[in-house]
PDB file of N, CA and C in Angstrom:
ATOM      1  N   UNK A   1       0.818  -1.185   0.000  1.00  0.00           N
ATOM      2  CA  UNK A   1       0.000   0.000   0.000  1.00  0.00           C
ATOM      3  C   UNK A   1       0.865   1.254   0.000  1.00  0.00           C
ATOM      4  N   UNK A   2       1.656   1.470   0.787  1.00  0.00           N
ATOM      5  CA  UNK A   2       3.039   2.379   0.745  1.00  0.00           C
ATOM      6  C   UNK A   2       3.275   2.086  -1.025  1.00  0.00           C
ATOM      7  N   UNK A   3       3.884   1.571  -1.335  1.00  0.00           N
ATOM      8  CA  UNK A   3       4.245   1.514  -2.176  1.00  0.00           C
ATOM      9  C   UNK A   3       3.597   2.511  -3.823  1.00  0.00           C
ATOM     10  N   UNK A   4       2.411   2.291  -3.281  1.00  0.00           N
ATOM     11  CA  UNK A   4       1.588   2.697  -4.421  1.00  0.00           C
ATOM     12  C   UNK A   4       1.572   4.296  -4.231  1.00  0.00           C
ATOM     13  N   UNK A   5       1.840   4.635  -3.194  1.00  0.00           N
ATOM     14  CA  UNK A   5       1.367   6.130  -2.671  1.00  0.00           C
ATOM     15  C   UNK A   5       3.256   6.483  -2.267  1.00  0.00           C
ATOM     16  N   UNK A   6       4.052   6.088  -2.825  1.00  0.00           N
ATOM     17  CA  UNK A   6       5.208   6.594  -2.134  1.00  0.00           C
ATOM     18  C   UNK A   6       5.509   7.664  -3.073  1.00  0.00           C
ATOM     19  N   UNK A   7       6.327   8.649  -2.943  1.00  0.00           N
ATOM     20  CA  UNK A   7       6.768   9.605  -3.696  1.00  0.00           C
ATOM     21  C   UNK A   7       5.335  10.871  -3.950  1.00  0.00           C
ATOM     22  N   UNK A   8       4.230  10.367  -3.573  1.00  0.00           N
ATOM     23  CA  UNK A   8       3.321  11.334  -3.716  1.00  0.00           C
ATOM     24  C   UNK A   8       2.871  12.334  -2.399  1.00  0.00           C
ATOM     25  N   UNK A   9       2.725  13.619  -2.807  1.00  0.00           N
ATOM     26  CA  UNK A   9       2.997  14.270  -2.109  1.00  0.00           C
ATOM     27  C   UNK A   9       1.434  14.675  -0.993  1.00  0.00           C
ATOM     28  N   UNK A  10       0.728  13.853  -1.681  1.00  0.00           N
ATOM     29  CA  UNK A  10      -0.764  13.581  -0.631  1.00  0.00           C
ATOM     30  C   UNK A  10      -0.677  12.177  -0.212  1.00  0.00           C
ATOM     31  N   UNK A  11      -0.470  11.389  -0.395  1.00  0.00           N
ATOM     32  CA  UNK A  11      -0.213  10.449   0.379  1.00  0.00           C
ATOM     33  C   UNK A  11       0.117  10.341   1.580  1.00  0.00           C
ATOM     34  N   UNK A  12       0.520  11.011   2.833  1.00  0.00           N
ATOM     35  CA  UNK A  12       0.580  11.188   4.019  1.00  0.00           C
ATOM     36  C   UNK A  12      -0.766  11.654   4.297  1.00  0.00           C
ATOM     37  N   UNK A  13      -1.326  13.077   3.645  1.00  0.00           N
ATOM     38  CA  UNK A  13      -2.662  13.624   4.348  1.00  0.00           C
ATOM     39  C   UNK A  13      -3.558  12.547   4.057  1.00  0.00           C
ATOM     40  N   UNK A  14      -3.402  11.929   2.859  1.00  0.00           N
ATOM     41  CA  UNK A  14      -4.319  10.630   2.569  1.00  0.00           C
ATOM     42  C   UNK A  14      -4.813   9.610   4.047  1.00  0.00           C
ATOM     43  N   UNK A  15      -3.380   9.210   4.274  1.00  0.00           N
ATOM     44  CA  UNK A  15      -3.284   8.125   5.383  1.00  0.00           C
ATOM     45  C   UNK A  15      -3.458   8.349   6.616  1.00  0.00           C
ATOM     46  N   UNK A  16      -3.319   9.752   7.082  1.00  0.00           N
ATOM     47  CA  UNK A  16      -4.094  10.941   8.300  1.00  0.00           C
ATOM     48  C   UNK A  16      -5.415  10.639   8.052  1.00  0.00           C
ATOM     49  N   UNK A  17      -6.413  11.211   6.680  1.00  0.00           N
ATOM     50  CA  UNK A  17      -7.491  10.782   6.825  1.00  0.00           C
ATOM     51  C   UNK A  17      -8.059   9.926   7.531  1.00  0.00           C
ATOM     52  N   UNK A  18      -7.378   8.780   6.387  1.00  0.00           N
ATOM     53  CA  UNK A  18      -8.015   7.141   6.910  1.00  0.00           C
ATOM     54  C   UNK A  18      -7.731   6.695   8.468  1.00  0.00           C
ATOM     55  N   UNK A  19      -6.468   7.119   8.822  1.00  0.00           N
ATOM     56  CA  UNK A  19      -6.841   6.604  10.213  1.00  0.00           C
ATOM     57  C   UNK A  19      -7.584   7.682  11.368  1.00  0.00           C
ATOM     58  N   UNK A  20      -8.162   9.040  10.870  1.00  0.00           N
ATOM     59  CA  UNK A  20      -9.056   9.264  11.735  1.00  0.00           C
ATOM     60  C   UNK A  20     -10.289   8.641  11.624  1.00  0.00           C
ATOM     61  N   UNK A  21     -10.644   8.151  10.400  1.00  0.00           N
ATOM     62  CA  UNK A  21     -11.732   7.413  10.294  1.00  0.00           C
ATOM     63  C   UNK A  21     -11.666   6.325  10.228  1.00  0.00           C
ATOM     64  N   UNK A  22     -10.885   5.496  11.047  1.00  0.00           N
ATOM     65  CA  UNK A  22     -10.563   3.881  11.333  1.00  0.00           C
ATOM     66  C   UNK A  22     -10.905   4.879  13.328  1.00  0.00           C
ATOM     67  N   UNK A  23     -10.280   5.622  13.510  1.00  0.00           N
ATOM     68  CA  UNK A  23     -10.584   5.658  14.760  1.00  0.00           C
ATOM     69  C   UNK A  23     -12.141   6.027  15.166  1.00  0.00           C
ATOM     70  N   UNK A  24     -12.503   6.536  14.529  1.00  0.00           N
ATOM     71  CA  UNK A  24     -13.795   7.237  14.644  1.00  0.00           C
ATOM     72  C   UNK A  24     -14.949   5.482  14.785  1.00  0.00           C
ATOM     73  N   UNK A  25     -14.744   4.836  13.650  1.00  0.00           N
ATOM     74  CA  UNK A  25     -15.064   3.391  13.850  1.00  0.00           C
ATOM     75  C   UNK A  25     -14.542   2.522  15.043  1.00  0.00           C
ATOM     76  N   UNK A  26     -13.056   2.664  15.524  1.00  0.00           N
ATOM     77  CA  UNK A  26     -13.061   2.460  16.458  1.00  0.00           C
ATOM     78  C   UNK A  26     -13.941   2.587  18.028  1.00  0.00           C
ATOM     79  N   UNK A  27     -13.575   3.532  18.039  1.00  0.00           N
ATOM     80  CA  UNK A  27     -14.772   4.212  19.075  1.00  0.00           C
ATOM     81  C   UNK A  27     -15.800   3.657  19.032  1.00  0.00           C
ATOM     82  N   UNK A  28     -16.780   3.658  18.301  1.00  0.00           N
ATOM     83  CA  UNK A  28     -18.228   3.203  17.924  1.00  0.00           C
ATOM     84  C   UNK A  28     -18.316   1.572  18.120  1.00  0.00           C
ATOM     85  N   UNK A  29     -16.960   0.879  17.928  1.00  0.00           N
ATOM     86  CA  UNK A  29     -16.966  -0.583  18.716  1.00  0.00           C
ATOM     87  C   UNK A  29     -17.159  -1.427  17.094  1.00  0.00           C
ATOM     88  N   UNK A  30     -16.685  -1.157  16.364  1.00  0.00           N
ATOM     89  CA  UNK A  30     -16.216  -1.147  14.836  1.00  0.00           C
ATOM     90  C   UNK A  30     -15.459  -2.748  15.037  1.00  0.00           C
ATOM     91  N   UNK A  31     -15.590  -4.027  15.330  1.00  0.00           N
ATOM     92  CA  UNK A  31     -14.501  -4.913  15.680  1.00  0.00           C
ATOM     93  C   UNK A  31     -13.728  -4.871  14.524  1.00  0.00           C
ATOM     94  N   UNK A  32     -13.968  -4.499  13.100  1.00  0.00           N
ATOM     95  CA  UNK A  32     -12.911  -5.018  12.201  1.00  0.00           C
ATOM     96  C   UNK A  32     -11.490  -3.768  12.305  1.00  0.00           C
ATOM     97  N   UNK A  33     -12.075  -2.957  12.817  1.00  0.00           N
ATOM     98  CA  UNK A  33     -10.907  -2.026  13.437  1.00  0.00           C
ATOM     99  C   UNK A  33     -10.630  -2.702  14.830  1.00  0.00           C
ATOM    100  N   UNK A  34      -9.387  -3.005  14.169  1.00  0.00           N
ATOM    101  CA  UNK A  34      -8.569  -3.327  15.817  1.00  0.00           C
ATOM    102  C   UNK A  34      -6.969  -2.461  15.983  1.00  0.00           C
ATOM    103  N   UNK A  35      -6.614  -2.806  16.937  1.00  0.00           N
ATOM    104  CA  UNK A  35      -5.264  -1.852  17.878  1.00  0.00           C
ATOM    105  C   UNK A  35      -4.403  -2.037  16.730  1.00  0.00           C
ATOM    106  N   UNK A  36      -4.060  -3.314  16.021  1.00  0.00           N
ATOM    107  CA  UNK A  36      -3.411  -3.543  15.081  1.00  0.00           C
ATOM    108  C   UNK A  36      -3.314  -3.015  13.929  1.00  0.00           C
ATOM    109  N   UNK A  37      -4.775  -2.964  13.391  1.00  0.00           N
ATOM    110  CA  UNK A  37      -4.504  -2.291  12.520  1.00  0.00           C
ATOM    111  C   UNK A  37      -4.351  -0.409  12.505  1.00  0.00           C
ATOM    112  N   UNK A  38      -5.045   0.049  13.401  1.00  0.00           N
ATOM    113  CA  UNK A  38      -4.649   1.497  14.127  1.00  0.00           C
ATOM    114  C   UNK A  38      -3.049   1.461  14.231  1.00  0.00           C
ATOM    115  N   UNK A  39      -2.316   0.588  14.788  1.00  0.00           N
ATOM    116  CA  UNK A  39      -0.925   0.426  15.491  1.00  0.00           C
ATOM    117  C   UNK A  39       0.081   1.032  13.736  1.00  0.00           C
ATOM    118  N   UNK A  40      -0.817  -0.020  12.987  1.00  0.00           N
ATOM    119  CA  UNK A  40      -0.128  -0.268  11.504  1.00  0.00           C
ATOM    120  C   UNK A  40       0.256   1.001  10.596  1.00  0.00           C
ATOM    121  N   UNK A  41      -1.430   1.430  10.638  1.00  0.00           N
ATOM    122  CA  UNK A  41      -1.415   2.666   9.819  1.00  0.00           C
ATOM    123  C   UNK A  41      -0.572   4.427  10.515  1.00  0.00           C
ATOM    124  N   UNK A  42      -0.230   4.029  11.709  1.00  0.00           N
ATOM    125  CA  UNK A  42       0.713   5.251  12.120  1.00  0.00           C
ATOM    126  C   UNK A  42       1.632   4.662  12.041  1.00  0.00           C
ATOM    127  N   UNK A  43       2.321   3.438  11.859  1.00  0.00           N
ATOM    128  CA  UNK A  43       3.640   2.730  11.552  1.00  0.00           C
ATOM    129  C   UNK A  43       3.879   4.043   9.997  1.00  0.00           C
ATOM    130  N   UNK A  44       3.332   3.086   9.380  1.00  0.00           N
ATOM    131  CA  UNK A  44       2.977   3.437   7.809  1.00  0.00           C
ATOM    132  C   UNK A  44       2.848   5.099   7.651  1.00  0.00           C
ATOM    133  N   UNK A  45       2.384   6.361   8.373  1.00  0.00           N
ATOM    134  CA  UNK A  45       2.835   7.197   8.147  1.00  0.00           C
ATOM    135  C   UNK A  45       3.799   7.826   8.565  1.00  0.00           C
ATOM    136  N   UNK A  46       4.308   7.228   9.656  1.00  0.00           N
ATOM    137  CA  UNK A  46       5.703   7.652  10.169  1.00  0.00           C
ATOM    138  C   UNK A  46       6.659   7.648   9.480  1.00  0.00           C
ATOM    139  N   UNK A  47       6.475   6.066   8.649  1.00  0.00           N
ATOM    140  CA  UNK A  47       7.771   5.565   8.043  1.00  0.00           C
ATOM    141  C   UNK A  47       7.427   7.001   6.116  1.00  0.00           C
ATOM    142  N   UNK A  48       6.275   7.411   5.856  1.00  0.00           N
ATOM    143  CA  UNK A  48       5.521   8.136   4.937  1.00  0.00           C
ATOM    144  C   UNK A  48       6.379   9.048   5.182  1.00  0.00           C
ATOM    145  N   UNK A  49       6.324   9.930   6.409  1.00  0.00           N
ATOM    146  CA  UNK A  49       7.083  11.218   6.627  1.00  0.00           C
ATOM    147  C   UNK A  49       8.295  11.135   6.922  1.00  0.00           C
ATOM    148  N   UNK A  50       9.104  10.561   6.716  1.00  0.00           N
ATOM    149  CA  UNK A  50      10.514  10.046   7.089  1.00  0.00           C
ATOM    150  C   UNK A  50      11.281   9.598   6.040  1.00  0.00           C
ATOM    151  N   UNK A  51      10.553   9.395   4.478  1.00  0.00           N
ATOM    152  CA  UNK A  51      11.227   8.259   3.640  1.00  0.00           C
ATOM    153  C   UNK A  51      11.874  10.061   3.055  1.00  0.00           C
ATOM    154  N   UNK A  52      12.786   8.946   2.526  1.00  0.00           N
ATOM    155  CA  UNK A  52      13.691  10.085   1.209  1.00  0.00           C
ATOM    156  C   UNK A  52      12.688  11.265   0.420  1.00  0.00           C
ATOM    157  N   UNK A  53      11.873   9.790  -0.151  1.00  0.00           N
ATOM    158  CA  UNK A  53      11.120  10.119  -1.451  1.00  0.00           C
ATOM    159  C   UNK A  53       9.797  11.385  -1.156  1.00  0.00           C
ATOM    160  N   UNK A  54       9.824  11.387  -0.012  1.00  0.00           N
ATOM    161  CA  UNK A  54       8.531  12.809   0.172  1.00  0.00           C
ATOM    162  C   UNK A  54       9.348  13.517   0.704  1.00  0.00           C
ATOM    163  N   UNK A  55       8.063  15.046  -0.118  1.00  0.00           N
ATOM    164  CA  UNK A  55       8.536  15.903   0.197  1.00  0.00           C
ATOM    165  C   UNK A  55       7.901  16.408   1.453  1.00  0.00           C
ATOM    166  N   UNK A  56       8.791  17.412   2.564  1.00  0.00           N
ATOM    167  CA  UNK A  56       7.933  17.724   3.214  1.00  0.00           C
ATOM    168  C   UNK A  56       6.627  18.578   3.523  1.00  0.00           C
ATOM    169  N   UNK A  57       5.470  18.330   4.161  1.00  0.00           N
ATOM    170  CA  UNK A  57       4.382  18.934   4.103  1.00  0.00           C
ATOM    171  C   UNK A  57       4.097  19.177   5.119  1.00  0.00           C
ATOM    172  N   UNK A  58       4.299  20.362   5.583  1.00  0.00           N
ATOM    173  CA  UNK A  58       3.248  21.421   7.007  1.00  0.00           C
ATOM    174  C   UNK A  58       2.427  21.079   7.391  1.00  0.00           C
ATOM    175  N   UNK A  59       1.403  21.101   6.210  1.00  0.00           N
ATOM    176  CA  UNK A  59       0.424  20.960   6.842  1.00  0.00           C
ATOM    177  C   UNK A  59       0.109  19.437   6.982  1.00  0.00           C
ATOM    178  N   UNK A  60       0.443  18.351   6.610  1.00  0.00           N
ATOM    179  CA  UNK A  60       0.062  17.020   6.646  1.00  0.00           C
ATOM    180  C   UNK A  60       0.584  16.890   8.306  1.00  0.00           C
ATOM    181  N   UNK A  61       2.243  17.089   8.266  1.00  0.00           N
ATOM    182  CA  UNK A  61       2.844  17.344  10.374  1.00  0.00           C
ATOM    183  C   UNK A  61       1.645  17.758  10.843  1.00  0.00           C
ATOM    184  N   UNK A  62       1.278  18.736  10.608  1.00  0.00           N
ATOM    185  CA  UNK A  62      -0.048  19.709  11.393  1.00  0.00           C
ATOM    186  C   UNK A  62      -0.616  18.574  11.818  1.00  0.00           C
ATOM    187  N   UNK A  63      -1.312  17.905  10.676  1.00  0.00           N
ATOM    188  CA  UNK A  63      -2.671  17.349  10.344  1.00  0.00           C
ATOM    189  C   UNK A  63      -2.617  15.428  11.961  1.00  0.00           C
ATOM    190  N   UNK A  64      -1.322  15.248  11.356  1.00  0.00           N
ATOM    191  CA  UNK A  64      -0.753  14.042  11.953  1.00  0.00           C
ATOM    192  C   UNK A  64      -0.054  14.312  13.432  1.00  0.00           C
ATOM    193  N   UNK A  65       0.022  15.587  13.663  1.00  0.00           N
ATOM    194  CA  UNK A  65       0.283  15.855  15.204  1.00  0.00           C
ATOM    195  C   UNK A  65      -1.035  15.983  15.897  1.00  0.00           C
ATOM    196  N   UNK A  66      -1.986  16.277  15.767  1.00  0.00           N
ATOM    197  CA  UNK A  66      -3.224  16.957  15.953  1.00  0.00           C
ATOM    198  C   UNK A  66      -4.460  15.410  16.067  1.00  0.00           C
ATOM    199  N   UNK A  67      -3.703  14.801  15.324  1.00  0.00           N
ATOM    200  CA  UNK A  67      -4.398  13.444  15.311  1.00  0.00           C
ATOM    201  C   UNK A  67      -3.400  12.627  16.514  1.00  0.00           C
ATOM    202  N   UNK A  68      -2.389  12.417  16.741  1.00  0.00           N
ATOM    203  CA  UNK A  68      -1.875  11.585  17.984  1.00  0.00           C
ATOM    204  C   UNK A  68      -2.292  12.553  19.272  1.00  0.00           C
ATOM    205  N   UNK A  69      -2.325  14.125  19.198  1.00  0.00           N
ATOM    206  CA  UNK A  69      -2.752  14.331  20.717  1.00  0.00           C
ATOM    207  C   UNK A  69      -4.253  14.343  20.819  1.00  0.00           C
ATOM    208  N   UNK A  70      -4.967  14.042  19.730  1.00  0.00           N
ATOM    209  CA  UNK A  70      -6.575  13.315  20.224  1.00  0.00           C
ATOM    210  C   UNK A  70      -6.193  12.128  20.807  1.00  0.00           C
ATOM    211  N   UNK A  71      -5.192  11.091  19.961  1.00  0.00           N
ATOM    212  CA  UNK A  71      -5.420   9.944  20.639  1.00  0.00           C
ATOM    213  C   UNK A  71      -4.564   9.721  22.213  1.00  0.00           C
ATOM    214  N   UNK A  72      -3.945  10.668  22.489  1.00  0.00           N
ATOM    215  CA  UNK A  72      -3.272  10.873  24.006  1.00  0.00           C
ATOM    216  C   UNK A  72      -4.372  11.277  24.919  1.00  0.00           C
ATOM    217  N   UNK A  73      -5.432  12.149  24.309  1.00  0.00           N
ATOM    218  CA  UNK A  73      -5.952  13.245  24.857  1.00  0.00           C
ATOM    219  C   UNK A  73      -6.795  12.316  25.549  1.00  0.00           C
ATOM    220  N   UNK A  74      -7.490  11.082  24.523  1.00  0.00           N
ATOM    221  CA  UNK A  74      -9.002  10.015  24.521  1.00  0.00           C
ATOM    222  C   UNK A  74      -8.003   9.054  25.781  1.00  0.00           C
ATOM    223  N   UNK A  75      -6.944   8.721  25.652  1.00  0.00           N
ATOM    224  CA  UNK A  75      -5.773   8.092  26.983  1.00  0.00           C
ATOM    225  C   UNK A  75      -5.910   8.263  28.416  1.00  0.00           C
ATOM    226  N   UNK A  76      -6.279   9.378  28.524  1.00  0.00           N
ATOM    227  CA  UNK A  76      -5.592  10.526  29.363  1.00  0.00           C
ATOM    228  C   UNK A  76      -7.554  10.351  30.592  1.00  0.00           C
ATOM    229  N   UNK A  77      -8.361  11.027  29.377  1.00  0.00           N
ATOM    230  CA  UNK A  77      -9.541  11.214  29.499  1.00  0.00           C
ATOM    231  C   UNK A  77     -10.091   9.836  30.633  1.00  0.00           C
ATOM    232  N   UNK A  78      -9.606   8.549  30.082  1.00  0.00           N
ATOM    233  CA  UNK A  78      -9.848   7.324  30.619  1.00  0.00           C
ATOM    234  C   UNK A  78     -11.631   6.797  30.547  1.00  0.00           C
ATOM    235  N   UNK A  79     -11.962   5.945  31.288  1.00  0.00           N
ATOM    236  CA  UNK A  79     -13.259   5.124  31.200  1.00  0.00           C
ATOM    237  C   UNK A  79     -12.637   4.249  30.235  1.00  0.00           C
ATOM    238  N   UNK A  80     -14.436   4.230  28.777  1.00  0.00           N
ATOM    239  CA  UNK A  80     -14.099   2.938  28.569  1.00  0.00           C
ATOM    240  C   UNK A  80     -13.085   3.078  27.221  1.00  0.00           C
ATOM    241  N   UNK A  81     -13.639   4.449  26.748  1.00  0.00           N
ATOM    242  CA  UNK A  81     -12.753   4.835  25.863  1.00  0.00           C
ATOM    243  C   UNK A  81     -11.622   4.606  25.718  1.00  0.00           C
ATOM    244  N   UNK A  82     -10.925   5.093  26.824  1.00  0.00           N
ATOM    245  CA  UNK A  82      -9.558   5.622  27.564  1.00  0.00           C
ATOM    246  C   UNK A  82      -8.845   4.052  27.484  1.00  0.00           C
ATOM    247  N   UNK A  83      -9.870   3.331  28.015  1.00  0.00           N
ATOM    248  CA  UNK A  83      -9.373   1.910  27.923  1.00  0.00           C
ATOM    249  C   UNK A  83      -8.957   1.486  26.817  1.00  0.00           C
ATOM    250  N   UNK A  84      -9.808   1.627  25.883  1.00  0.00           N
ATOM    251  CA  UNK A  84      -9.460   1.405  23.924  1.00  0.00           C
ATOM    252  C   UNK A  84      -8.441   1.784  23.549  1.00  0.00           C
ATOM    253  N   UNK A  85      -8.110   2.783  24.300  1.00  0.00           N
ATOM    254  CA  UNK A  85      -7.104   4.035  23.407  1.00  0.00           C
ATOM    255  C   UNK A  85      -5.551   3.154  23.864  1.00  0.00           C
ATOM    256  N   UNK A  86      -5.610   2.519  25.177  1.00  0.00           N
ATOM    257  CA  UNK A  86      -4.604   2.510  25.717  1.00  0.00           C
ATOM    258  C   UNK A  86      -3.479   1.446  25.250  1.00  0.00           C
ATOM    259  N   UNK A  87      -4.094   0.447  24.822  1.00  0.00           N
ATOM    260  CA  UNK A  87      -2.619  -0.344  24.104  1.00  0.00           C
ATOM    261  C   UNK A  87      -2.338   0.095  22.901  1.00  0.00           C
ATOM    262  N   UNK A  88      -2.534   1.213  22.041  1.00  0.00           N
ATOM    263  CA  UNK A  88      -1.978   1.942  21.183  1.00  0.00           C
ATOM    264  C   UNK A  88      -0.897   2.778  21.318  1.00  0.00           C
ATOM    265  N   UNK A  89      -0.095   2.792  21.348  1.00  0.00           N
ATOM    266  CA  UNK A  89       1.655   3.255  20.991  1.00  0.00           C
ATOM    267  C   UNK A  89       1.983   4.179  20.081  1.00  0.00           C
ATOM    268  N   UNK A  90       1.728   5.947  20.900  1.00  0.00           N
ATOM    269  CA  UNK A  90       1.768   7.187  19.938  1.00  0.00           C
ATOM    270  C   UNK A  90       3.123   7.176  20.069  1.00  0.00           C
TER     271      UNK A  90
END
């Protein structure tokens, strides 16, 4: 999947998208969203914003900082949420 989207310069805000809306399903108790695959897709943009081949983008950092301190924030917050949030690794 990287692969197909490497060198393009939306491809990070792309993959920001999708995993706010893998989390958003999360939440809602979504089972085919699991920790794993949440765990995966910030693997996958880390390694996105880090490779050679992109260039850098402001606003995508923006976009992808703003999305891990929701998921610290939902951590933090605790219950059952908080519980969900917690074997995920920002």
């Amino acid at each position: 999947m990287s692969n197909a989207a490497r060198g393009s310069t939306g491809s990070v805000t792309l993959f920001v998208e999708i995993l706010n809306k893998y989390l958003y399903f999360f939440e809602k108790g979504n089972p085919q969203i699991t920790v794993a695959a949440i765990q995966s897709l910030i693997e996958l943009i880390t390694t996105e914003m880090h490779s050679d081949s992109s260039t850098p983008d402001p606003a995508a950092d923006a976009f992808f900082a703003s999305t891990l301190r929701y998921m610290e924030f939902q951590k933090q917050k605790g219950g059952a949420i908080g519980e969900k949030y917690e074997p995920i690794k920002v």
